[in-house]
N, C-alpha and C. Protein backbone atom coordinates (compact mmCIF):
# COMPACT_ATOMS: atom_id res chain seq x y z
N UNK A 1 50.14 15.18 75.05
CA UNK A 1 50.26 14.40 73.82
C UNK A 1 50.02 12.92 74.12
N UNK A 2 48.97 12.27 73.74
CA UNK A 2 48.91 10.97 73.26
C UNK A 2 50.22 9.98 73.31
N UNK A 3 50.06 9.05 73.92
CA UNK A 3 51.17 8.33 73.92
C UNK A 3 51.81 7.54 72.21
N UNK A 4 52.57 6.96 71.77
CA UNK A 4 52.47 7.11 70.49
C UNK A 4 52.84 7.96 69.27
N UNK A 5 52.76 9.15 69.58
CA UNK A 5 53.08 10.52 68.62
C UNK A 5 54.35 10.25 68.77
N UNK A 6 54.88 10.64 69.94
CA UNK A 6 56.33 11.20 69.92
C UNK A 6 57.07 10.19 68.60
N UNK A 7 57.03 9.13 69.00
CA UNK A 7 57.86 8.17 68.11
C UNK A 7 57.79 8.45 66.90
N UNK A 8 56.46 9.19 66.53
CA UNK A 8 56.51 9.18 64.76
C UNK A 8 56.90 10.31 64.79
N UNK A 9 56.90 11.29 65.50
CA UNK A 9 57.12 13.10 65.32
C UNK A 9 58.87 12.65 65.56
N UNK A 10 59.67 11.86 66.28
CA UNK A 10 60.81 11.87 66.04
C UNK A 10 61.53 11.12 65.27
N UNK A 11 60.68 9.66 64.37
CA UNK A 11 60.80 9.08 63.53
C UNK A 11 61.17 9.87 62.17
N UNK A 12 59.78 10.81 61.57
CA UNK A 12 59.59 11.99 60.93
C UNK A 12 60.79 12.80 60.87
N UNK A 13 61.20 13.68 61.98
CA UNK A 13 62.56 14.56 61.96
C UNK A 13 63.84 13.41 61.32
N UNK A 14 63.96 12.51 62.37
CA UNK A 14 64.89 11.84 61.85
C UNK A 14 65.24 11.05 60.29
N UNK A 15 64.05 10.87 59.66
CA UNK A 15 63.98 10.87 57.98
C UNK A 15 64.49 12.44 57.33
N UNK A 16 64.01 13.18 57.83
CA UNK A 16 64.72 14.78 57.47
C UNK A 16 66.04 14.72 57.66
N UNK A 17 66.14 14.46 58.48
CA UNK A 17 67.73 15.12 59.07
C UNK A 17 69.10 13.94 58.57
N UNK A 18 68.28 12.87 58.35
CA UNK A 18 68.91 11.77 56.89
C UNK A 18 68.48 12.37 55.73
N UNK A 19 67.98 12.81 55.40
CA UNK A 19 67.79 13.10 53.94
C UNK A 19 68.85 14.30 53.57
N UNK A 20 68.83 15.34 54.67
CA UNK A 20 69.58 16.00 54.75
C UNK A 20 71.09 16.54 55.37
N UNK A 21 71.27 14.95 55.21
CA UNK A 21 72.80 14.51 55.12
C UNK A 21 73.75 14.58 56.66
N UNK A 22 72.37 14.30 57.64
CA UNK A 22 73.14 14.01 58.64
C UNK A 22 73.47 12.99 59.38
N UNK A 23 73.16 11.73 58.38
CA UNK A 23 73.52 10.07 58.58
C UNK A 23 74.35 10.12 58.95
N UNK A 24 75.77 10.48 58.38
CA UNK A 24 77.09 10.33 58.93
C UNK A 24 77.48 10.51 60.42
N UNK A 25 76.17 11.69 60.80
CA UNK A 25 77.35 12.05 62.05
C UNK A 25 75.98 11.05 63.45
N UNK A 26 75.04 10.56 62.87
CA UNK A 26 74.07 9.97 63.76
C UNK A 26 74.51 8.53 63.65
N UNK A 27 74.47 7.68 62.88
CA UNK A 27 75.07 6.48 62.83
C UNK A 27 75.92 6.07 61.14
N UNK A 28 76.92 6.35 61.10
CA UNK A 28 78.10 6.19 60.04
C UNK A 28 78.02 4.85 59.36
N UNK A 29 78.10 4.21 60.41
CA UNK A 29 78.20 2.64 59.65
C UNK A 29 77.19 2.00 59.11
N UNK A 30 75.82 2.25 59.18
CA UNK A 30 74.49 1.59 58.73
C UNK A 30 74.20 2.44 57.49
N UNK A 31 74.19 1.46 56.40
CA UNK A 31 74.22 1.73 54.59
C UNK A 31 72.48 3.14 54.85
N UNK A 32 72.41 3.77 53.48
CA UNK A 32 70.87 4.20 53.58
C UNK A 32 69.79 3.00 53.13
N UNK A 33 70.40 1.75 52.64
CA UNK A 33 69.14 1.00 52.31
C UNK A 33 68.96 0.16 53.75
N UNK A 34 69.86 0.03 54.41
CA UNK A 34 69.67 -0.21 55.74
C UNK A 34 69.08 0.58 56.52
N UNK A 35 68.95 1.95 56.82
CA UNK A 35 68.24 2.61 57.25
C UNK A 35 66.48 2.78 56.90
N UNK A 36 66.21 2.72 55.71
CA UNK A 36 65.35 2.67 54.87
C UNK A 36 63.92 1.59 55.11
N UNK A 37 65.47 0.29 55.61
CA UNK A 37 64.56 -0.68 56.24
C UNK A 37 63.98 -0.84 57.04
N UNK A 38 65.21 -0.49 58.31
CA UNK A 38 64.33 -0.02 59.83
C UNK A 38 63.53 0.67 60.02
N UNK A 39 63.37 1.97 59.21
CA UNK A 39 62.43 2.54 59.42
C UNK A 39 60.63 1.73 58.55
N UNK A 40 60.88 1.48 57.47
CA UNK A 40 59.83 0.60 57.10
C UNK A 40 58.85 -0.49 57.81
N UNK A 41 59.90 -1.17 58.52
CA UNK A 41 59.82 -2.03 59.60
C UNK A 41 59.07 -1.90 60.67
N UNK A 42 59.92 -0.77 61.17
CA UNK A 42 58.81 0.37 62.47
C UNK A 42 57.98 1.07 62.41
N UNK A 43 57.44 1.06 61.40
CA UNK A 43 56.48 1.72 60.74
C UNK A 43 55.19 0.20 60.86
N UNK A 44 55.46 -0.93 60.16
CA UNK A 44 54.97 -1.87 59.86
C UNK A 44 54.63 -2.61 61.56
N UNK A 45 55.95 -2.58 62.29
CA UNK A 45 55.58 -3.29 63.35
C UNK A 45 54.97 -2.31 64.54
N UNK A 46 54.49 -1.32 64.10
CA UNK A 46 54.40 -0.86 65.21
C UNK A 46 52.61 -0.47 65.02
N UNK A 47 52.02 -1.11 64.01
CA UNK A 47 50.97 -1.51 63.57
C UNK A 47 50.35 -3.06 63.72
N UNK A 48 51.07 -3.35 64.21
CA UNK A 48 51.03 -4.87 64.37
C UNK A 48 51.44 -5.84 65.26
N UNK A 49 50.66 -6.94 65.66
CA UNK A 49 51.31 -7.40 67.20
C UNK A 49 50.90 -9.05 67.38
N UNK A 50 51.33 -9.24 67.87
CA UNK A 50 51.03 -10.93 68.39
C UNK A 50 50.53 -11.42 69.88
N UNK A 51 49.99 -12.23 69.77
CA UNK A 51 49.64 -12.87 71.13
C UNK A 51 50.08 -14.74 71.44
N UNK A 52 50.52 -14.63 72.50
CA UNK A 52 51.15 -15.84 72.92
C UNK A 52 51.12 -15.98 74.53
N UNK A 53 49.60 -16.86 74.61
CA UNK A 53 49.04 -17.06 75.77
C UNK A 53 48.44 -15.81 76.54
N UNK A 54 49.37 -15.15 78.05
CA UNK A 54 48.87 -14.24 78.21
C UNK A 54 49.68 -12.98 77.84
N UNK A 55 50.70 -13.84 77.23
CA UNK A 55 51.88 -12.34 76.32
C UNK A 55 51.58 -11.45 74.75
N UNK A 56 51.01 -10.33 75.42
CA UNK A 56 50.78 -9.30 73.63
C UNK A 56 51.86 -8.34 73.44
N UNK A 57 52.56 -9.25 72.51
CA UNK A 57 53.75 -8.12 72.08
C UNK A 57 53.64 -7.61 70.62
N UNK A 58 53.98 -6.42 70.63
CA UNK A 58 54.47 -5.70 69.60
C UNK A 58 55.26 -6.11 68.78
N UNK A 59 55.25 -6.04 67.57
CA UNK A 59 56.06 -6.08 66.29
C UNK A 59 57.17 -5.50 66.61
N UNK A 60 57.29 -4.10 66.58
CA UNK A 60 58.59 -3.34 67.18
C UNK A 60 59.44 -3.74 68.54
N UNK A 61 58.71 -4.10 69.20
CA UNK A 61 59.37 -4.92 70.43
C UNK A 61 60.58 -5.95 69.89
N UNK A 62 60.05 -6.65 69.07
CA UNK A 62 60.69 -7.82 68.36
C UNK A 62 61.95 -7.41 67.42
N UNK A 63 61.49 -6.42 66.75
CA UNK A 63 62.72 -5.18 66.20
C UNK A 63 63.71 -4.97 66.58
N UNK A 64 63.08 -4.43 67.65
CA UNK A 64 64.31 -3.79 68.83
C UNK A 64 65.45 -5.02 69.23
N UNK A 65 64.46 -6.00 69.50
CA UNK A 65 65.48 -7.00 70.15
C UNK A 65 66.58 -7.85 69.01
N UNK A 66 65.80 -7.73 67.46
CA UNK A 66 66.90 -8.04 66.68
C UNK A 66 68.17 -7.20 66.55
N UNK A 67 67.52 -6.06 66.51
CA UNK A 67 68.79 -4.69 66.34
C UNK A 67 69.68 -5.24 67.48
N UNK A 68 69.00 -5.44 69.09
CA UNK A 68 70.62 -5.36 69.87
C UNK A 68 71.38 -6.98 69.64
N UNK A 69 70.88 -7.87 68.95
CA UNK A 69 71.39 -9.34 68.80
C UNK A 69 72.47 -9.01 67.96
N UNK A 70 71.72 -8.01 66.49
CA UNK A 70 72.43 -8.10 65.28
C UNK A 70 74.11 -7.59 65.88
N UNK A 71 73.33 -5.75 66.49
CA UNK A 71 74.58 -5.02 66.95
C UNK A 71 76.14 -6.23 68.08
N UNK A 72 75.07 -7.33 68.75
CA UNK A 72 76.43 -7.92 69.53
C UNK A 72 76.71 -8.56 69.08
N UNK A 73 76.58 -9.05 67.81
CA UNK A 73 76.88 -10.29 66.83
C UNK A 73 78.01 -9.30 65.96
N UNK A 74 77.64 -8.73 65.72
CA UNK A 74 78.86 -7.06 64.88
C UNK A 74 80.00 -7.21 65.91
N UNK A 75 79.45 -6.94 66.86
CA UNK A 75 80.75 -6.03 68.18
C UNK A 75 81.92 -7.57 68.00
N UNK A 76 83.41 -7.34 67.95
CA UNK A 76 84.26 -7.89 68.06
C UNK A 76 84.78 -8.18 69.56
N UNK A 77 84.90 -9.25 69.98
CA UNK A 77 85.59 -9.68 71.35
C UNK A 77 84.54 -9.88 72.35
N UNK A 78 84.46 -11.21 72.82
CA UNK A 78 84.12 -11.49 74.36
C UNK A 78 83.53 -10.32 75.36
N UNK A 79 84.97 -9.98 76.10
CA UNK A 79 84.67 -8.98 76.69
C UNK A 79 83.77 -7.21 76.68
N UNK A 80 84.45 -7.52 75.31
CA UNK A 80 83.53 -6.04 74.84
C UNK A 80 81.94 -6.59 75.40
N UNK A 81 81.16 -7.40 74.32
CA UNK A 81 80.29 -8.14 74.49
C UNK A 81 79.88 -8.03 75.63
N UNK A 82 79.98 -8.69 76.94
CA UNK A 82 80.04 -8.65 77.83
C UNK A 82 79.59 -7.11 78.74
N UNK A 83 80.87 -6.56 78.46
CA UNK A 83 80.51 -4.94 79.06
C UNK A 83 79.34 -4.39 78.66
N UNK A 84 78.99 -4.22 76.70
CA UNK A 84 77.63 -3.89 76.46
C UNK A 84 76.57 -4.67 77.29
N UNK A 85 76.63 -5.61 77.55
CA UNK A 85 75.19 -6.61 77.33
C UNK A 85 75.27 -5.69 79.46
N UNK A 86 76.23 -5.54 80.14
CA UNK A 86 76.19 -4.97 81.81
C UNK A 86 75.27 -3.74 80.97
N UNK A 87 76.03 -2.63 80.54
CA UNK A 87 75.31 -1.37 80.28
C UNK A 87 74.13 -1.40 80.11
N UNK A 88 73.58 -2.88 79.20
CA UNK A 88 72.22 -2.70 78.73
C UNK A 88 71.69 -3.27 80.45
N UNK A 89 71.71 -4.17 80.77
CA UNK A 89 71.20 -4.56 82.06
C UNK A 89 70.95 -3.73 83.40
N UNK A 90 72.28 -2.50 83.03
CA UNK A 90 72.15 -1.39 83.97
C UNK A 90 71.15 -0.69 83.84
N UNK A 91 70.48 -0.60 82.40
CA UNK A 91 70.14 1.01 81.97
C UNK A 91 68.83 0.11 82.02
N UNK A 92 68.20 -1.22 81.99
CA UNK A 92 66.94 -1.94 82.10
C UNK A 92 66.73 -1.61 83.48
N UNK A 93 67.60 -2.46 84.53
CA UNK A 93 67.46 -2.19 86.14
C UNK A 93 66.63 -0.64 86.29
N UNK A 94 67.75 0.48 86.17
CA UNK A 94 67.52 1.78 86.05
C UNK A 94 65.86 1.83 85.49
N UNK A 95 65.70 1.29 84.66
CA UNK A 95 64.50 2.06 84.02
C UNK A 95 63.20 1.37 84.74
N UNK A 96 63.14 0.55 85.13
CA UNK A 96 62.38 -0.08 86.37
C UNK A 96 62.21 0.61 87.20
N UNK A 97 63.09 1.25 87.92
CA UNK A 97 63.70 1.55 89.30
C UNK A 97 62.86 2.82 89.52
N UNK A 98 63.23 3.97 88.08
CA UNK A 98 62.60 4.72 87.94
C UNK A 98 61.63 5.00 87.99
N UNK A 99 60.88 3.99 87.22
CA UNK A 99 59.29 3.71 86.99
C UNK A 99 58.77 3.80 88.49
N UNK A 100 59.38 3.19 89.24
CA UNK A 100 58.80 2.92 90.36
C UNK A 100 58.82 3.72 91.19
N UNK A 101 59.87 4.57 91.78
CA UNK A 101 59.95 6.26 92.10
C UNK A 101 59.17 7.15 91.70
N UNK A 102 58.82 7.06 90.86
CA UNK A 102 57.96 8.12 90.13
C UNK A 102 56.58 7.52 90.40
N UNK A 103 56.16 6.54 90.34
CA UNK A 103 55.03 6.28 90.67
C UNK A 103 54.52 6.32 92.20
N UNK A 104 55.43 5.92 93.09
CA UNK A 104 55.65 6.12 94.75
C UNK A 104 55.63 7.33 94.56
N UNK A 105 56.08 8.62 94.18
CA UNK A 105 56.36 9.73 94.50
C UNK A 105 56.33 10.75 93.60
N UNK A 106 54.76 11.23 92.81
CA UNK A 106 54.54 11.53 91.31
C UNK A 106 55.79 13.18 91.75
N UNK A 107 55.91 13.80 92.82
CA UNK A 107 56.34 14.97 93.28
C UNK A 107 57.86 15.17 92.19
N UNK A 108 58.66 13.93 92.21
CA UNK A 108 59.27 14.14 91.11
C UNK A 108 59.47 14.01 89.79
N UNK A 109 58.39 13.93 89.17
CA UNK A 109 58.11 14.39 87.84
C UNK A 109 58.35 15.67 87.39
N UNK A 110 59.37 16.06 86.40
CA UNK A 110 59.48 17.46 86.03
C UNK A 110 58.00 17.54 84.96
N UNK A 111 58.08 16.83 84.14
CA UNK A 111 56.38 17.35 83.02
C UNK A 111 55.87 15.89 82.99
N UNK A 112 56.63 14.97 82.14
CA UNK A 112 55.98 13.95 81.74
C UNK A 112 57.10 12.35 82.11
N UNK A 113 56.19 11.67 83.10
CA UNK A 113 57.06 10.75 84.11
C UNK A 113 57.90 10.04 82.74
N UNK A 114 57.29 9.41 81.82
CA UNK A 114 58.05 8.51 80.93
C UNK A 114 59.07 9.39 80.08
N UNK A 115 58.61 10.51 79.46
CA UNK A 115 59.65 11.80 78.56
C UNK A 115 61.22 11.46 80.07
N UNK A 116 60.63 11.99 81.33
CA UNK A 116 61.94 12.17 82.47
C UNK A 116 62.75 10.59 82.04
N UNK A 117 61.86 9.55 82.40
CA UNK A 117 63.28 8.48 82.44
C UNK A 117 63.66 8.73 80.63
N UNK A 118 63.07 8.62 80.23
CA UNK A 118 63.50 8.16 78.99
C UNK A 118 64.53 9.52 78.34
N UNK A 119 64.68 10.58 79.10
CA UNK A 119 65.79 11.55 79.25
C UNK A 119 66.76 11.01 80.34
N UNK A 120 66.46 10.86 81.31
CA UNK A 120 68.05 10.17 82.14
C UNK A 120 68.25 9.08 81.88
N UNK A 121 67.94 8.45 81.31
CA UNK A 121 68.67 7.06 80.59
C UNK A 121 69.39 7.39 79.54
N UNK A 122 68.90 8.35 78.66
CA UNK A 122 69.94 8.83 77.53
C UNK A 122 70.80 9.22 78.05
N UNK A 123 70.63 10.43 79.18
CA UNK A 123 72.38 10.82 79.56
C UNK A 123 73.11 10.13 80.13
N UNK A 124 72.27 8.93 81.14
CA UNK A 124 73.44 7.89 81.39
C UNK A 124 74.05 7.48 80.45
N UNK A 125 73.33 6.50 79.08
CA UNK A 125 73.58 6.04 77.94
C UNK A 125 74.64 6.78 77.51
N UNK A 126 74.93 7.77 77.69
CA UNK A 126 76.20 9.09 76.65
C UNK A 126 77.25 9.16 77.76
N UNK A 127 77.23 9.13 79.08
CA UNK A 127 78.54 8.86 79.80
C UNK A 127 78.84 7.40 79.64
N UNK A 128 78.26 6.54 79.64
CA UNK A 128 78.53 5.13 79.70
C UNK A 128 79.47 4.50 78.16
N UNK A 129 78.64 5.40 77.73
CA UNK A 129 79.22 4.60 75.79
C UNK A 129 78.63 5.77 74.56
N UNK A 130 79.77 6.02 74.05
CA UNK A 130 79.45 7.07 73.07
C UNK A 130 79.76 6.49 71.20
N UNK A 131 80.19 5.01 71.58
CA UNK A 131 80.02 4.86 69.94
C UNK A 131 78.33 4.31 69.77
N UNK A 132 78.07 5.01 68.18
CA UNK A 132 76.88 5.34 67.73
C UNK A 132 75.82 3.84 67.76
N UNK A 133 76.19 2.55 67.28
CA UNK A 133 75.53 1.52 67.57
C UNK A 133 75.73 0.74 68.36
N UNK A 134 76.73 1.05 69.88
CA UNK A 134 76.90 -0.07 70.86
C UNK A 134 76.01 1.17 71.89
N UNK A 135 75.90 2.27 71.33
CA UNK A 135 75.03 3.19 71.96
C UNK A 135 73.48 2.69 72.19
N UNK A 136 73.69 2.71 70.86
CA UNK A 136 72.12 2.34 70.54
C UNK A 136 71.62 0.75 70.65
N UNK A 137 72.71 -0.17 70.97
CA UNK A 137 72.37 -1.28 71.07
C UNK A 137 72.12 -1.59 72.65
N UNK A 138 73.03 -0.83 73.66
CA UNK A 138 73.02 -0.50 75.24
C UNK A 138 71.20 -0.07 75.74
N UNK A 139 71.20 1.32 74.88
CA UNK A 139 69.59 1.38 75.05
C UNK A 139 68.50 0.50 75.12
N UNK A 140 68.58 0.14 73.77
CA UNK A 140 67.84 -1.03 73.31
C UNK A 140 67.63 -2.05 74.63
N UNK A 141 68.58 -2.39 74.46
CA UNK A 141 68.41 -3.76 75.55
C UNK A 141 68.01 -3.38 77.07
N UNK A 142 68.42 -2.02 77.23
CA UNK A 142 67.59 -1.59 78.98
C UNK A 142 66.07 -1.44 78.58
N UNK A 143 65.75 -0.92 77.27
CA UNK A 143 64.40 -0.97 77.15
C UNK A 143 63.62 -2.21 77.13
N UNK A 144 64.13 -3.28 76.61
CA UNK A 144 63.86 -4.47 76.43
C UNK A 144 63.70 -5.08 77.81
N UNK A 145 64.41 -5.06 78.94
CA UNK A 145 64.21 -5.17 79.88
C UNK A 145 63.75 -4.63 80.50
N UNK A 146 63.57 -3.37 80.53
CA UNK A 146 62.98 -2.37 81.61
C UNK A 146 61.46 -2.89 81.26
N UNK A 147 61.02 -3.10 80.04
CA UNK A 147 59.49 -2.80 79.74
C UNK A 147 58.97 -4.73 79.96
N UNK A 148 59.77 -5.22 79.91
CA UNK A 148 59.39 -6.92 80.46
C UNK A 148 59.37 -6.89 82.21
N UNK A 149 60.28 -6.18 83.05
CA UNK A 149 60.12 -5.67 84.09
C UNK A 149 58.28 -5.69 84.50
N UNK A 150 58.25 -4.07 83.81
CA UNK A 150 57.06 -3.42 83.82
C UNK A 150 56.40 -4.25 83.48
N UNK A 151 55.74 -5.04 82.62
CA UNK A 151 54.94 -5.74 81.84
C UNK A 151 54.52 -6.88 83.09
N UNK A 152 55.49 -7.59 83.78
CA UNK A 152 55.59 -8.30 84.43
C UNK A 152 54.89 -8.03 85.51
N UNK A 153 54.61 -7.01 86.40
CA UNK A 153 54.20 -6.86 87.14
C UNK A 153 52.90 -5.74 87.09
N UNK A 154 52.68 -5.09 85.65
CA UNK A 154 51.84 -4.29 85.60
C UNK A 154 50.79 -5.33 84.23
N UNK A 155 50.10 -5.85 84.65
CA UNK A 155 49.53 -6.68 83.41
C UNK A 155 48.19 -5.66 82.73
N UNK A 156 47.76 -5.76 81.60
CA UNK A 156 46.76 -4.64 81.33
C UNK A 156 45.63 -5.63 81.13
N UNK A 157 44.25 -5.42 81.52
CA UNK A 157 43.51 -6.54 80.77
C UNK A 157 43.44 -8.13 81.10
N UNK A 158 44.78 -8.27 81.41
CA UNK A 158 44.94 -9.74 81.99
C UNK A 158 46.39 -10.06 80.93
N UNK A 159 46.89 -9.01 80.21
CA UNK A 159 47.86 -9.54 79.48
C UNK A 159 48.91 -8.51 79.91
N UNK A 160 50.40 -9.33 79.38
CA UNK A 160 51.00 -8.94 79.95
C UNK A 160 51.53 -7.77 78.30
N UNK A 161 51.97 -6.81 78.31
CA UNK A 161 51.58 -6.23 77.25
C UNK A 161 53.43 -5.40 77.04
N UNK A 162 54.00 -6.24 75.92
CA UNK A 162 55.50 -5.35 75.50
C UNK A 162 55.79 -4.62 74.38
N UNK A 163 56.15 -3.61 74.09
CA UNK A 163 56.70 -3.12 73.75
C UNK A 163 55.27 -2.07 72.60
N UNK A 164 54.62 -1.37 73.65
CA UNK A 164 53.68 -0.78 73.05
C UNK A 164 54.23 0.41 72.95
N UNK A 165 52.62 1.71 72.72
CA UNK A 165 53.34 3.17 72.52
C UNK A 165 54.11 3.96 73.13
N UNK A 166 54.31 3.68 74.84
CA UNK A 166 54.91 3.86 75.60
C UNK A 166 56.03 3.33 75.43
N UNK A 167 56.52 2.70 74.92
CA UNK A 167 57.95 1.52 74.70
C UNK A 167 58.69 2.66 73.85
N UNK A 168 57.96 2.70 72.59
CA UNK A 168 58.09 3.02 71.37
C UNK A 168 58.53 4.83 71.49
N UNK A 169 57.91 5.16 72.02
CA UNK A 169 57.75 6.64 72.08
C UNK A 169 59.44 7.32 73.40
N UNK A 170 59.83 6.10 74.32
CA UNK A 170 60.61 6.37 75.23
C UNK A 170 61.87 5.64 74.63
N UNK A 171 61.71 4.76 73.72
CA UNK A 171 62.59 3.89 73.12
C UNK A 171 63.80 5.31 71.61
N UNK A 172 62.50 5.94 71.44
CA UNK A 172 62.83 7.49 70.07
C UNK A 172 63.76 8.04 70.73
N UNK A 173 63.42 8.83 72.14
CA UNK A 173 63.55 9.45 72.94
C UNK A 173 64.89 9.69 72.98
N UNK A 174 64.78 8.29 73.94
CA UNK A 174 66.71 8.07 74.50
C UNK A 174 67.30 7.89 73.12
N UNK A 175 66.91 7.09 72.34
CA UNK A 175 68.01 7.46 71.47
C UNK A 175 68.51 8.41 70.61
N UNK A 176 67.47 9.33 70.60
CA UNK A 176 67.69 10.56 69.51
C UNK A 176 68.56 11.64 70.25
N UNK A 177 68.06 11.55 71.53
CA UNK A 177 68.46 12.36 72.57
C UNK A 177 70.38 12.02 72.98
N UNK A 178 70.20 10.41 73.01
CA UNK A 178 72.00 10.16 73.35
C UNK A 178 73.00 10.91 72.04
N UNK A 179 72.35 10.12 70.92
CA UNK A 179 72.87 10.17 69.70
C UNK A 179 72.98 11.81 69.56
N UNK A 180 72.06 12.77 69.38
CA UNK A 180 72.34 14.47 69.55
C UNK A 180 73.49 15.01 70.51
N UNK A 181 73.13 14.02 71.90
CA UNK A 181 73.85 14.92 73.06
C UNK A 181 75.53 14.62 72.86
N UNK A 182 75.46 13.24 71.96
CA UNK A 182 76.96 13.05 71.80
C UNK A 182 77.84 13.51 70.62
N UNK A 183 76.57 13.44 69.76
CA UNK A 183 77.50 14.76 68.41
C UNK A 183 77.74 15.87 68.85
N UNK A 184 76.91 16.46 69.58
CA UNK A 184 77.06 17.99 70.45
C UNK A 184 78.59 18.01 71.22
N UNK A 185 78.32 16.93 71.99
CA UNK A 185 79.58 16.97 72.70
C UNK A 185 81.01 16.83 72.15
N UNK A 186 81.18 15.78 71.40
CA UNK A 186 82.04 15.34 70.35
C UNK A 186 82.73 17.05 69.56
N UNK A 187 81.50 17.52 69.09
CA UNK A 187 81.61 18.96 68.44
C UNK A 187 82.42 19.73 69.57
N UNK A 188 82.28 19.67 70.61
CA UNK A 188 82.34 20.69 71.26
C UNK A 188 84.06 20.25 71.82
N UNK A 189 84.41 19.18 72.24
CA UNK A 189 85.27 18.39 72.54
C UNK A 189 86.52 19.10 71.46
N UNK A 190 86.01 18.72 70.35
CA UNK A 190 87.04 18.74 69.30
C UNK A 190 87.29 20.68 68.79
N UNK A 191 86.41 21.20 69.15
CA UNK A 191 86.50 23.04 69.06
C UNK A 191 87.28 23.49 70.19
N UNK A 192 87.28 22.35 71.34
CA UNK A 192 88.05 23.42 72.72
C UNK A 192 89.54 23.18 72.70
N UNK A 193 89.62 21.57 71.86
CA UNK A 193 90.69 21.21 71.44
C UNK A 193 91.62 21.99 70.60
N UNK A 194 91.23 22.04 69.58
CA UNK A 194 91.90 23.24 68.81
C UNK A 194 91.88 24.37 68.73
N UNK A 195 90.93 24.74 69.98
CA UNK A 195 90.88 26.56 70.23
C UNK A 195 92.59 26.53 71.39
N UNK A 196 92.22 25.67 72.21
CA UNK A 196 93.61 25.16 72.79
C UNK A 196 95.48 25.37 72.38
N UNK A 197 94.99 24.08 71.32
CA UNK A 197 95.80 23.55 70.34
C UNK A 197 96.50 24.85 69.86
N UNK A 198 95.39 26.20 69.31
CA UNK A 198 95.97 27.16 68.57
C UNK A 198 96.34 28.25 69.45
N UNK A 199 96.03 28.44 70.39
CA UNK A 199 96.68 29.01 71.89
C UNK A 199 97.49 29.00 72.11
N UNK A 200 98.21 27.69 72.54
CA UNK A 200 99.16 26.84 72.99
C UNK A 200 100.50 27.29 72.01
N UNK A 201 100.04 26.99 70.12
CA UNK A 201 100.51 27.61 69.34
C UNK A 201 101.64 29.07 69.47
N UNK A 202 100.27 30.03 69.37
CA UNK A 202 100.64 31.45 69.48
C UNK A 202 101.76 31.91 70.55
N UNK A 203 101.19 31.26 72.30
CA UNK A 203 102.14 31.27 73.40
C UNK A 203 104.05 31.03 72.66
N UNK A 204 103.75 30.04 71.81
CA UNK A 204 105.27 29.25 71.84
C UNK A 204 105.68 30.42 70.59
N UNK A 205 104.75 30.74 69.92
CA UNK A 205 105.52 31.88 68.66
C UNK A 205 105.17 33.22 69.59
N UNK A 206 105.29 33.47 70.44
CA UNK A 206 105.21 35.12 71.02
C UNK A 206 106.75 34.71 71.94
N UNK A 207 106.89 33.61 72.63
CA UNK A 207 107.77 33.43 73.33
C UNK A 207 109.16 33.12 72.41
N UNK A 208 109.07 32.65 71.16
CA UNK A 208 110.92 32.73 69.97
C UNK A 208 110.55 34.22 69.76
């Protein structure tokens, strides 16, 4: 697949799976005309791009980086602050790091080198932080870095080139992927709990 697709093929689902009323459990706090927008947006910027000297960035690049400003401007307290902005710096480092392993050593590629990081960054992303927009704001910002990283040292053309289909398409990825793996879990968390809970129950009424 073309680099590029993925983002709209998971853009696409994810308009479904809002329409069909599963906003709540993917991100709760962002209104639907807020949603409505971002997606408009990424749609718009990801058609569109700028140049500044030997820097060609993406519209969506620029997106992204408002979303994680807006999200630490939201987040309450210093420290919190702080811890997100490490996670995001971790999960940028990481996504460099990766890049670069995989390219030294294509042998560990399971199918597709960018699909792999942009899957172990989500599952880091879901042990590290499981609320829905410091989630998604953690991502964000390793992508933001990871791909200025890359950009930095991989120039295309003579430019240094951010937040293209590759950005875009690994940027869907991790987050659709954290955001799923942590409702899953959450689900699953809260069923063993009260399969437990009602166990625990029965034991104490078999034992009066």
């Amino acid at each position: 697949m073309n680099s590029g697709y993925l983002s709209l093929i998971l853009l696409c689902i994810t308009l479904i799976l809002f329409a069909s009323g599963w906003k709540e459990l993917y991100v709760r706090s962002i209104s639907h005309k807020g949603m409505l927008l971002f997606f408009a947006l990424w749609i718009v910027g990801s058609c569109f791009s700028v140049t500044i000297k030997q820097v060609h960035i993406q519209l969506v690049y620029l997106l992204v980086f408002a979303i994680s400003l807006v999200i630490l401007f939201v987040i309450q307290g210093f420290i919190h602050k702080l811890h997100l902005l490490s996670i995001g710096l971790l999960l940028g480092s990481l996504h460099f790091l990766l890049h670069q392993l995989l390219e030294m050593d294509p042998i560990l590629i399971v199918r597709n080198s960018d699909w792999d990081i942009a899957l172990l960054l989500a599952l880091i992303a879901v042990v590290l932080q499981r609320n829905a927009l410091e989630q998604i704001a953690a991502i964000s910002m390793g992508y933001l870095l990871g791909d200025m990283y890359q950009a930095g040292i991989h120039p295309v053309g003579g430019y240094h080139q951010l937040g293209h289909s590759t950005f875009q398409d690994q940027w869907w990825l991790s987050v659709f992927t954290a955001r799923t793996m942590t409702i899953i879990l959450q689900a699953a968390y809260t069923g063993c709990r009260s399969m437990i809970r009602s166990w625990i129950e029965r034991r104490g009424g078999w034992r009066k």
